[in-house]
PDB file of N, CA and C in Angstrom:
ATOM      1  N   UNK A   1      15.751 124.083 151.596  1.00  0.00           N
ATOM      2  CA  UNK A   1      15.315 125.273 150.902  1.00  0.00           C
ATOM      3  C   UNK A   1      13.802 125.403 151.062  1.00  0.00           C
ATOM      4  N   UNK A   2      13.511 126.357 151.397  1.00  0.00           N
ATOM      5  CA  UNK A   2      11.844 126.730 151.964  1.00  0.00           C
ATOM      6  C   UNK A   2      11.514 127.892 150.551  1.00  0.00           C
ATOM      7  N   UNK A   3      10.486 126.871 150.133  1.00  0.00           N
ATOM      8  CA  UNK A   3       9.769 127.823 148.653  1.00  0.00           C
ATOM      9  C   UNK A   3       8.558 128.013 149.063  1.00  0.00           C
ATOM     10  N   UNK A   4       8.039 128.985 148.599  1.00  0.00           N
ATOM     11  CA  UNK A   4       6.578 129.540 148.492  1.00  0.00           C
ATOM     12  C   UNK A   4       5.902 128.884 148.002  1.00  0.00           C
ATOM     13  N   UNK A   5       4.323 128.625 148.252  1.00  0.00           N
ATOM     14  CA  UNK A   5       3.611 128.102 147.589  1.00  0.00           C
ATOM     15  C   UNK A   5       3.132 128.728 146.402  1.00  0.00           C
ATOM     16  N   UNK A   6       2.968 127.848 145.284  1.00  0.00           N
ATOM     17  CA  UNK A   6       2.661 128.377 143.975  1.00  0.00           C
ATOM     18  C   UNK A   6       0.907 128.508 143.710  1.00  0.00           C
ATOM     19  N   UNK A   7       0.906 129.916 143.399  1.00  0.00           N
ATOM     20  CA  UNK A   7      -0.348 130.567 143.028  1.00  0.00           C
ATOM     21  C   UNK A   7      -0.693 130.950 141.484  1.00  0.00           C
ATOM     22  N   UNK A   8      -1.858 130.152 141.147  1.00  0.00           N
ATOM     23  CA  UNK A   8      -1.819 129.504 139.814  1.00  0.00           C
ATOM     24  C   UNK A   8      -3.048 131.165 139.557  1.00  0.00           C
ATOM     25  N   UNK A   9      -3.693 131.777 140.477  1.00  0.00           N
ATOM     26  CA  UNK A   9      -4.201 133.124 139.759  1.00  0.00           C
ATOM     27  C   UNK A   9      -3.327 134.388 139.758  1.00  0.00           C
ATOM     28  N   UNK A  10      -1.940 134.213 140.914  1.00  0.00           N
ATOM     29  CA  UNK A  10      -1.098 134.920 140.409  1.00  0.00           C
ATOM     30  C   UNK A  10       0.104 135.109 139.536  1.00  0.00           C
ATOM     31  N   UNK A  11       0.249 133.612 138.704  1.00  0.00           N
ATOM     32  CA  UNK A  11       1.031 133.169 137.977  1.00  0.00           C
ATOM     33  C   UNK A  11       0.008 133.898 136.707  1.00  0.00           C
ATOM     34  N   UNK A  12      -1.103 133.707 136.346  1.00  0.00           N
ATOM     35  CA  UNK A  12      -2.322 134.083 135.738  1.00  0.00           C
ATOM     36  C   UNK A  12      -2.169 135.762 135.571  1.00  0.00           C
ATOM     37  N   UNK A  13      -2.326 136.604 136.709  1.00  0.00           N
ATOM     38  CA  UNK A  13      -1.859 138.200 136.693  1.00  0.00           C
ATOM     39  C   UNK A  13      -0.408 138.218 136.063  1.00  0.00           C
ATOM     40  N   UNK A  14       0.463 137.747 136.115  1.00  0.00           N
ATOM     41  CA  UNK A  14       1.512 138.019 135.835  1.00  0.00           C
ATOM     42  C   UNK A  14       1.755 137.833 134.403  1.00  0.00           C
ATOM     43  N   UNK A  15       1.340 136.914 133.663  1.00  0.00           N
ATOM     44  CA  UNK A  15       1.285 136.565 132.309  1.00  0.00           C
ATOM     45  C   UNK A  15       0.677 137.815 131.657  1.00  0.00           C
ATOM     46  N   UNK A  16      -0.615 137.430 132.309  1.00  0.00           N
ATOM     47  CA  UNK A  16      -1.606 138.758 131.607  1.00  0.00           C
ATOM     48  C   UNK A  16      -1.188 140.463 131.183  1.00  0.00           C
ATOM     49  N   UNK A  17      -0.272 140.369 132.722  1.00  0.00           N
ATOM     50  CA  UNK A  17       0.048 141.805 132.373  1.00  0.00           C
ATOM     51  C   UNK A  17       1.621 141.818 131.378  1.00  0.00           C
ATOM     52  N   UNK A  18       1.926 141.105 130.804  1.00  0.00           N
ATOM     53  CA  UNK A  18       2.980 141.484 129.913  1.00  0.00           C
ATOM     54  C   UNK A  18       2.404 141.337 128.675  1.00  0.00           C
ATOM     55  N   UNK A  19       1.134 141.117 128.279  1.00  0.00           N
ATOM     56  CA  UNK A  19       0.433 141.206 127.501  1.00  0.00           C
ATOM     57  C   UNK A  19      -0.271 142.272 126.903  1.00  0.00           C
ATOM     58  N   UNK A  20      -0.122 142.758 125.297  1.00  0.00           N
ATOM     59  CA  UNK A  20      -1.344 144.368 125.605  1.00  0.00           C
ATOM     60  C   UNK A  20      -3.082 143.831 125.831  1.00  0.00           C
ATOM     61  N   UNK A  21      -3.053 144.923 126.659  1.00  0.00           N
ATOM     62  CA  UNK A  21      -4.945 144.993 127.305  1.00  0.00           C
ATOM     63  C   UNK A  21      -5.600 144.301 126.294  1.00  0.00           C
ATOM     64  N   UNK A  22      -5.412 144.383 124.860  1.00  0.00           N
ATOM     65  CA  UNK A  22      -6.932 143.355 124.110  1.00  0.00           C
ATOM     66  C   UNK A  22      -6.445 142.424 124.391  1.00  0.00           C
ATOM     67  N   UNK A  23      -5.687 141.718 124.705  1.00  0.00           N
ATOM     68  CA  UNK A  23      -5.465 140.247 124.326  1.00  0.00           C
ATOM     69  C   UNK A  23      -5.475 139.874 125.974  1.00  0.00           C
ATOM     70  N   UNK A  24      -5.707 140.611 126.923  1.00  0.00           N
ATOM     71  CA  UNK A  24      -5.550 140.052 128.469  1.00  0.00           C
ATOM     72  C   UNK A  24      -7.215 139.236 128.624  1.00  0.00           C
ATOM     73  N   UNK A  25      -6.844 138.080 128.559  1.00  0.00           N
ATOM     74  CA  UNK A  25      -7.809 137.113 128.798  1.00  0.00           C
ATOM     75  C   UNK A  25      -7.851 136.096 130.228  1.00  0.00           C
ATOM     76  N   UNK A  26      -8.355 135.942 130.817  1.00  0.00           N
ATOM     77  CA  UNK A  26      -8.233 134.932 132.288  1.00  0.00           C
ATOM     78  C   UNK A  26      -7.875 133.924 131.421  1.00  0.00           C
ATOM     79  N   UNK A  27      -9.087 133.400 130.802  1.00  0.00           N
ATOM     80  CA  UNK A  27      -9.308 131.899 130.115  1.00  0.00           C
ATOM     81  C   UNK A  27      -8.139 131.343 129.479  1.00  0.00           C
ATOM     82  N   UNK A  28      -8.099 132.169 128.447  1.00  0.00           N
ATOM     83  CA  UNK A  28      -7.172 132.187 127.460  1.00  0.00           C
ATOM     84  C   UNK A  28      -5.680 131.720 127.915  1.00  0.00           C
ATOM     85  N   UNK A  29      -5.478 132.851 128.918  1.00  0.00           N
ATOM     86  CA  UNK A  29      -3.822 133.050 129.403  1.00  0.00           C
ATOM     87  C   UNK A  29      -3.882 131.684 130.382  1.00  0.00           C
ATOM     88  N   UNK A  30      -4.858 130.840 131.225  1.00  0.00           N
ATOM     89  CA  UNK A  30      -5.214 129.967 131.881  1.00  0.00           C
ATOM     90  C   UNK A  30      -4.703 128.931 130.888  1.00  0.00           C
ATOM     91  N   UNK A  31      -5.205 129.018 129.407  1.00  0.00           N
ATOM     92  CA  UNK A  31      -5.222 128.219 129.167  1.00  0.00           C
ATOM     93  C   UNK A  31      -3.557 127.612 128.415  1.00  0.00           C
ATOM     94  N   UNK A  32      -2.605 128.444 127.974  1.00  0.00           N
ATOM     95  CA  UNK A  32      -1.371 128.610 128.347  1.00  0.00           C
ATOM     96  C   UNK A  32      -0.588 127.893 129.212  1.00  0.00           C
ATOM     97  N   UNK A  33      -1.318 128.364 130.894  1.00  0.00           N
ATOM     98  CA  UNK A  33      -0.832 128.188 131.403  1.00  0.00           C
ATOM     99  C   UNK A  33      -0.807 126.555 131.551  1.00  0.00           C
ATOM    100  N   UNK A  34      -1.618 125.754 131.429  1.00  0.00           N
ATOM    101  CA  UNK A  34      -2.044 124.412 130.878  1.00  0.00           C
ATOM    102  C   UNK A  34      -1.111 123.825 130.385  1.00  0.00           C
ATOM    103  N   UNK A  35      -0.825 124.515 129.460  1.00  0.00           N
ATOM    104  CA  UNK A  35      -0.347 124.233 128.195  1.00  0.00           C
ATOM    105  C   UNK A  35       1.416 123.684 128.481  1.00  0.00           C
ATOM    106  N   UNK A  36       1.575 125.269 129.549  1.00  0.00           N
ATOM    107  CA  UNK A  36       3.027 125.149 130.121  1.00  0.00           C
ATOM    108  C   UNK A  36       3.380 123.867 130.748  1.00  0.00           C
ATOM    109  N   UNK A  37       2.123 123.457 131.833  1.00  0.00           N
ATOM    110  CA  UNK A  37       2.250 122.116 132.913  1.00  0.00           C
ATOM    111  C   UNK A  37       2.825 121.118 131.667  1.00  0.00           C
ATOM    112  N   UNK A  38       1.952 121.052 130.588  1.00  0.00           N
ATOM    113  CA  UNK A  38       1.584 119.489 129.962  1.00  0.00           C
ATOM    114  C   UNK A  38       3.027 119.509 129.286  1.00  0.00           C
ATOM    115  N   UNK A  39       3.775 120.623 128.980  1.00  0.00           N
ATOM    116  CA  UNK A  39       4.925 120.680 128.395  1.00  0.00           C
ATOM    117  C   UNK A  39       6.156 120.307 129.027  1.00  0.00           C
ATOM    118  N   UNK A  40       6.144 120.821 130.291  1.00  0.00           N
ATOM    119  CA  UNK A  40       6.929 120.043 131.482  1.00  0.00           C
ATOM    120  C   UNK A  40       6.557 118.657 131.292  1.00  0.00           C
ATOM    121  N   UNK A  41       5.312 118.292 131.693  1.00  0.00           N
ATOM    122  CA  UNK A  41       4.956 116.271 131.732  1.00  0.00           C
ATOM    123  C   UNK A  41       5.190 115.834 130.986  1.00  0.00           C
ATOM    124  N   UNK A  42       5.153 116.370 129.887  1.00  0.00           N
ATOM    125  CA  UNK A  42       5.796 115.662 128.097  1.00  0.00           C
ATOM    126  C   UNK A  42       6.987 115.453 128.139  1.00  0.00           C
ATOM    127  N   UNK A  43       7.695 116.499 128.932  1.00  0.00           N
ATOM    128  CA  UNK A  43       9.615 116.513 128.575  1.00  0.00           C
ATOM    129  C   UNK A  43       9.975 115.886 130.098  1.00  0.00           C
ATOM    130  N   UNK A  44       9.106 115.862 130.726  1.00  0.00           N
ATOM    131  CA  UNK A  44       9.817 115.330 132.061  1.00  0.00           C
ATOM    132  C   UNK A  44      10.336 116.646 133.122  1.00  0.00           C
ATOM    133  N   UNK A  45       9.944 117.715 133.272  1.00  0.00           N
ATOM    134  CA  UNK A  45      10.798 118.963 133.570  1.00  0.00           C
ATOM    135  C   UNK A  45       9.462 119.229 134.686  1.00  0.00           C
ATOM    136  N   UNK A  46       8.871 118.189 135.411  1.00  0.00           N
ATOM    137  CA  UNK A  46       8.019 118.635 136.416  1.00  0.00           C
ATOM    138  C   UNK A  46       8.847 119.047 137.773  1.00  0.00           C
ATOM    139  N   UNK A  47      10.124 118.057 137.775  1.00  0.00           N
ATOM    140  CA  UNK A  47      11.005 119.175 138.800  1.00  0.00           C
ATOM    141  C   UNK A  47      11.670 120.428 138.461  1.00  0.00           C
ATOM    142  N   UNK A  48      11.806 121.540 139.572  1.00  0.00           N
ATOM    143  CA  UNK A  48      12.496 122.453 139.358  1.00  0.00           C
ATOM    144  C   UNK A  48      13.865 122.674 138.227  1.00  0.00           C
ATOM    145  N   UNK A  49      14.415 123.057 137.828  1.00  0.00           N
ATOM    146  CA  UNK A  49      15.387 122.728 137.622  1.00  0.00           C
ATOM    147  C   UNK A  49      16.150 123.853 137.633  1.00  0.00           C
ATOM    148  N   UNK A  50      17.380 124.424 138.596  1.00  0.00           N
ATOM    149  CA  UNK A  50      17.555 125.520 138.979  1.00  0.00           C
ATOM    150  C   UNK A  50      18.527 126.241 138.149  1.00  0.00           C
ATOM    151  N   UNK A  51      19.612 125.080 137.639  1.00  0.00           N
ATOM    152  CA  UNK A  51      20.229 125.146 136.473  1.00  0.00           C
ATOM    153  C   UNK A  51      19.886 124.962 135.395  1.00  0.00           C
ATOM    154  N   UNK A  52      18.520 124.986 134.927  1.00  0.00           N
ATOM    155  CA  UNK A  52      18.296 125.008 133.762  1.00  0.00           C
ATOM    156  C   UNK A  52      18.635 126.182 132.536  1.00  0.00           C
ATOM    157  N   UNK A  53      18.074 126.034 131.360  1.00  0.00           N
ATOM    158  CA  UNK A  53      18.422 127.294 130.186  1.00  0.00           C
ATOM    159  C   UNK A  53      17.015 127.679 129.732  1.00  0.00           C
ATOM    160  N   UNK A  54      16.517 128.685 130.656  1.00  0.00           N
ATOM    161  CA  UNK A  54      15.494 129.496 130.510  1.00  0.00           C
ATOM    162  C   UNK A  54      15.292 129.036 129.155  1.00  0.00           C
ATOM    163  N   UNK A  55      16.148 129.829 127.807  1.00  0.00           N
ATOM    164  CA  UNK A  55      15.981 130.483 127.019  1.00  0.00           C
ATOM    165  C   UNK A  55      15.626 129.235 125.848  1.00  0.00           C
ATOM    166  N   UNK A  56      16.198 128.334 126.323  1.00  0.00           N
ATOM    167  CA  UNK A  56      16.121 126.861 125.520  1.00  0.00           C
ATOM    168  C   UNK A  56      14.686 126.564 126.079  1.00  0.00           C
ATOM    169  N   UNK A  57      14.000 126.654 127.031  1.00  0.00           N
ATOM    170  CA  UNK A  57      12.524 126.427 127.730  1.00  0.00           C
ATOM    171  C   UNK A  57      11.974 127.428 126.763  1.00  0.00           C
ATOM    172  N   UNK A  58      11.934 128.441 127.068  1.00  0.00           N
ATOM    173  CA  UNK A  58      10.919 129.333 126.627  1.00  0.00           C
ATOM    174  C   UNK A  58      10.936 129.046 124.948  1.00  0.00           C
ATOM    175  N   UNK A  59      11.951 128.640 124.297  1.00  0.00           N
ATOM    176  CA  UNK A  59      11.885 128.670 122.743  1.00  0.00           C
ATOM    177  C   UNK A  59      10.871 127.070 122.554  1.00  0.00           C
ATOM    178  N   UNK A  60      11.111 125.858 123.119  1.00  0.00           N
ATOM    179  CA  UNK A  60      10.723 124.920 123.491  1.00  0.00           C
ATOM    180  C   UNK A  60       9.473 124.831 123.596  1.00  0.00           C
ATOM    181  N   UNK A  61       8.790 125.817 124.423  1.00  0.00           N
ATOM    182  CA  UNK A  61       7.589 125.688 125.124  1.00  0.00           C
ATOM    183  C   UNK A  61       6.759 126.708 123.989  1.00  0.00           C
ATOM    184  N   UNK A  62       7.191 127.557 123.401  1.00  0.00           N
ATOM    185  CA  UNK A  62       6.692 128.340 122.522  1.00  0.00           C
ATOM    186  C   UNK A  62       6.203 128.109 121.468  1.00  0.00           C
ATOM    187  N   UNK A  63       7.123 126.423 120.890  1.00  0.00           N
ATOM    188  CA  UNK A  63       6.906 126.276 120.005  1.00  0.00           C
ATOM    189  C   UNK A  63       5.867 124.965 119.928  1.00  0.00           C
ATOM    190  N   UNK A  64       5.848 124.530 120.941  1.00  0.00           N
ATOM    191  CA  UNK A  64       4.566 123.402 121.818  1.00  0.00           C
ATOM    192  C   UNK A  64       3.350 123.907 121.738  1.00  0.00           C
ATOM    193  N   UNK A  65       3.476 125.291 122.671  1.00  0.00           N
ATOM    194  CA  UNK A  65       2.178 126.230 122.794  1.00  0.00           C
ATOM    195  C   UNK A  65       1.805 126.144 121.185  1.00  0.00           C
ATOM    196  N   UNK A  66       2.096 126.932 120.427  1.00  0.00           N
ATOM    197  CA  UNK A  66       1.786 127.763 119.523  1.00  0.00           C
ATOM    198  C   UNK A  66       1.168 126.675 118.443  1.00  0.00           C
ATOM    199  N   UNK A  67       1.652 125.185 118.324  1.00  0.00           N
ATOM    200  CA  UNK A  67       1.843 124.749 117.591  1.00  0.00           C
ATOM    201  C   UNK A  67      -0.087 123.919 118.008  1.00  0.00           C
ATOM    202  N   UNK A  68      -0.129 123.759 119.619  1.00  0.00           N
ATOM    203  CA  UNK A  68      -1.257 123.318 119.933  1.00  0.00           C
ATOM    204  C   UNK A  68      -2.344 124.538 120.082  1.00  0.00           C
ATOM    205  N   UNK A  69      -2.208 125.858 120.188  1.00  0.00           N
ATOM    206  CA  UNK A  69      -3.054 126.713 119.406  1.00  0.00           C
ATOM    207  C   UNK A  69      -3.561 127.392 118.775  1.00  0.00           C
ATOM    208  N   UNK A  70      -2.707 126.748 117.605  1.00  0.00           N
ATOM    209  CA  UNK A  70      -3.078 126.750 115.588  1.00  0.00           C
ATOM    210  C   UNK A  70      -4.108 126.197 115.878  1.00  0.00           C
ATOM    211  N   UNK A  71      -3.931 124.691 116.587  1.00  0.00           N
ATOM    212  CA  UNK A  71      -4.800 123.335 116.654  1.00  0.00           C
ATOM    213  C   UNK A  71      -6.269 123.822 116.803  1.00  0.00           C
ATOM    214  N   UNK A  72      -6.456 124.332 117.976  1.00  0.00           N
ATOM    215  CA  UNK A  72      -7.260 124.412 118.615  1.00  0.00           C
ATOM    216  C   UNK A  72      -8.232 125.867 118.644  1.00  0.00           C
ATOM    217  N   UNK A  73      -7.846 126.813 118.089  1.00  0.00           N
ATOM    218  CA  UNK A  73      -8.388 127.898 117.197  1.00  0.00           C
ATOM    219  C   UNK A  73      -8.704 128.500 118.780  1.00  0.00           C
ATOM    220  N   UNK A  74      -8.047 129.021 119.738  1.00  0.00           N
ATOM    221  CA  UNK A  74      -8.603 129.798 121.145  1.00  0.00           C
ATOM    222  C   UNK A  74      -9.704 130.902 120.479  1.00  0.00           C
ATOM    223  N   UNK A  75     -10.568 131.554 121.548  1.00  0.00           N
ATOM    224  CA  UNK A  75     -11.340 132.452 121.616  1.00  0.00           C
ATOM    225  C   UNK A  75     -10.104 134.128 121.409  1.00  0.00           C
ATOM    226  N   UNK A  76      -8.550 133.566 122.051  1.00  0.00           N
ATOM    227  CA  UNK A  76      -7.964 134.742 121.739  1.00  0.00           C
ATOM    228  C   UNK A  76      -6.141 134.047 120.657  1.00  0.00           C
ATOM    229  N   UNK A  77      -5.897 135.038 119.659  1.00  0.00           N
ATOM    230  CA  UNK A  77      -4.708 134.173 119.265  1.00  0.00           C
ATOM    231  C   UNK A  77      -3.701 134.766 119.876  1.00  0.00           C
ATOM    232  N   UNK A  78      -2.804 134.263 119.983  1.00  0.00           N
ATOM    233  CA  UNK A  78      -1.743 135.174 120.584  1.00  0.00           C
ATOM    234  C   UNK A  78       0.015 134.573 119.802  1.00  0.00           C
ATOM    235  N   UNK A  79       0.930 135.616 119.180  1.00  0.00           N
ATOM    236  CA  UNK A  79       1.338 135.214 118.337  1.00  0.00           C
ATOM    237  C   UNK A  79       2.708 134.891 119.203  1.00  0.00           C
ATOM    238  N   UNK A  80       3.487 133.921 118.580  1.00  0.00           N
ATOM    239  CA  UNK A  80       4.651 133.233 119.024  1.00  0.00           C
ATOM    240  C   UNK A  80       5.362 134.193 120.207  1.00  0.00           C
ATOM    241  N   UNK A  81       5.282 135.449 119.981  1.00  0.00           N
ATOM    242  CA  UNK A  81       5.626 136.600 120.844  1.00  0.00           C
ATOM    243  C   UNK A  81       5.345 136.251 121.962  1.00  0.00           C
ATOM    244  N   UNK A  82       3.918 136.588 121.862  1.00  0.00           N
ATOM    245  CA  UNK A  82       3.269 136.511 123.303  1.00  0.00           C
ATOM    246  C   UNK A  82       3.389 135.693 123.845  1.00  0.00           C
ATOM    247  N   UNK A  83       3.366 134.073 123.508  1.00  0.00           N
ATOM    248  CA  UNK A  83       3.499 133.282 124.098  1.00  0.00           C
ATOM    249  C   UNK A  83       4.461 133.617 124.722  1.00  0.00           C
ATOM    250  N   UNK A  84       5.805 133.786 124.238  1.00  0.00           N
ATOM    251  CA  UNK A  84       7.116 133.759 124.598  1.00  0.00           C
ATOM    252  C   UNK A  84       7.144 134.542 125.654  1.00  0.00           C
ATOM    253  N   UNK A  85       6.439 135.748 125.854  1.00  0.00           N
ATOM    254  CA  UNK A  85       6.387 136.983 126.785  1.00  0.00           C
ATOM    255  C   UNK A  85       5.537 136.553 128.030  1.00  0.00           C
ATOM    256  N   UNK A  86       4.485 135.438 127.918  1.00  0.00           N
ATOM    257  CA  UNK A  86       3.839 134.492 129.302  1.00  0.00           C
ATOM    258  C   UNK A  86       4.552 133.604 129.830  1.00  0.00           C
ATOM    259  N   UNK A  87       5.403 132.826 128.978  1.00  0.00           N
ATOM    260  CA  UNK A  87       6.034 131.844 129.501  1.00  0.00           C
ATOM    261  C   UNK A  87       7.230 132.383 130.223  1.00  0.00           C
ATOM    262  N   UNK A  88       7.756 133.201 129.791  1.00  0.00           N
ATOM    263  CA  UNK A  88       9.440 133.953 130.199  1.00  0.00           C
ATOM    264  C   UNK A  88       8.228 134.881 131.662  1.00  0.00           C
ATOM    265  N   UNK A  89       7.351 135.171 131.917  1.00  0.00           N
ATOM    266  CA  UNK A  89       6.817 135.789 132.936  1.00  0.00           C
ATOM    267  C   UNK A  89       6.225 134.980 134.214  1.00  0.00           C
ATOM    268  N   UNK A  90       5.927 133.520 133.782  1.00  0.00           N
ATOM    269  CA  UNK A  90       5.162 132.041 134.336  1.00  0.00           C
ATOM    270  C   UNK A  90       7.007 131.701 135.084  1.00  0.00           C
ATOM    271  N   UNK A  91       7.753 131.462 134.200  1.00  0.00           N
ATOM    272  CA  UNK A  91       9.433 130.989 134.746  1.00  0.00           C
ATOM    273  C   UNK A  91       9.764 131.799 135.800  1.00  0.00           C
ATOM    274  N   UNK A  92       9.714 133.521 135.521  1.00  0.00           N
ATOM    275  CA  UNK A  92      10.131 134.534 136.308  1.00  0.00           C
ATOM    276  C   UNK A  92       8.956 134.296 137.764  1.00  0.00           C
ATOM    277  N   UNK A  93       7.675 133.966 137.203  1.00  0.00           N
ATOM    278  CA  UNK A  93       7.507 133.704 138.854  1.00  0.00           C
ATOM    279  C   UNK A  93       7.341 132.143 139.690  1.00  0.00           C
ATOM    280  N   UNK A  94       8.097 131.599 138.804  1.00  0.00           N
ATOM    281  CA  UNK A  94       8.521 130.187 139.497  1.00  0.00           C
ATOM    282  C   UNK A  94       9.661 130.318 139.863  1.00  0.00           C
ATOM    283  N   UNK A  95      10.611 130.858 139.634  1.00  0.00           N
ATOM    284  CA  UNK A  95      11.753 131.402 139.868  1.00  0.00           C
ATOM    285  C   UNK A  95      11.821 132.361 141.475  1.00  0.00           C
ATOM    286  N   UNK A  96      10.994 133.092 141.619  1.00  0.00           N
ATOM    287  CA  UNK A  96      10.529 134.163 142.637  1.00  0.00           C
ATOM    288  C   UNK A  96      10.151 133.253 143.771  1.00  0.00           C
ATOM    289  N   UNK A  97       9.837 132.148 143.740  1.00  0.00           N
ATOM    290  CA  UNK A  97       9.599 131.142 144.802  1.00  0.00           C
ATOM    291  C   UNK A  97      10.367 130.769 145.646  1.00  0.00           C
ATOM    292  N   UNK A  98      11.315 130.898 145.138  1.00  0.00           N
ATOM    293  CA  UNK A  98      12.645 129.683 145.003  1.00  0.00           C
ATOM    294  C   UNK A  98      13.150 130.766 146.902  1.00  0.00           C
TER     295      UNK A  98
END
């Protein structure tokens, strides 16, 4: 199986734009995206997994995210939603690789 290489500023556009315009941040949504990797390395889910359950990830990862930026007070907040709406957009273009 021949996958695309993964593009971490267009994984970055893609988040952003399911986001409304105040809250579209590089940094911010970057920093998410972070957030997503370390959540995979925590659970072990650094391989693909083609059969996986999106929906069990995205609730998973939402609640990881969100929970580490209460913590950490970002320059932008973004509420359990949004997260949910970057991560389900970060999957959709890891998915697009494939």
């Amino acid at each position: 199986m021949i996958m695309k290489e993964y593009n971490e500023t267009e994984a970055i556009a893609l988040m952003s734009a399911v986001l409304p315009e105040e809250l579209r941040d590089d940094d911010a949504v970057c920093e998410v995206l972070d957030l997503i990797y370390d959540y995979y390395e925590d659970n072990g889910d650094l391989d693909l997994d083609f059969e996986g359950d999106d929906e069990a990830d995205i609730n998973g990862m939402t609640a990881y995210i969100s929970r580490f930026l209460r913590k950490s007070a970002p320059a932008v907040q973004f509420s359990d939603e949004h997260i949910a709406a970057m991560i389900a957009a970060e999957i959709e273009y890891e998915n697009s690789l494939i």
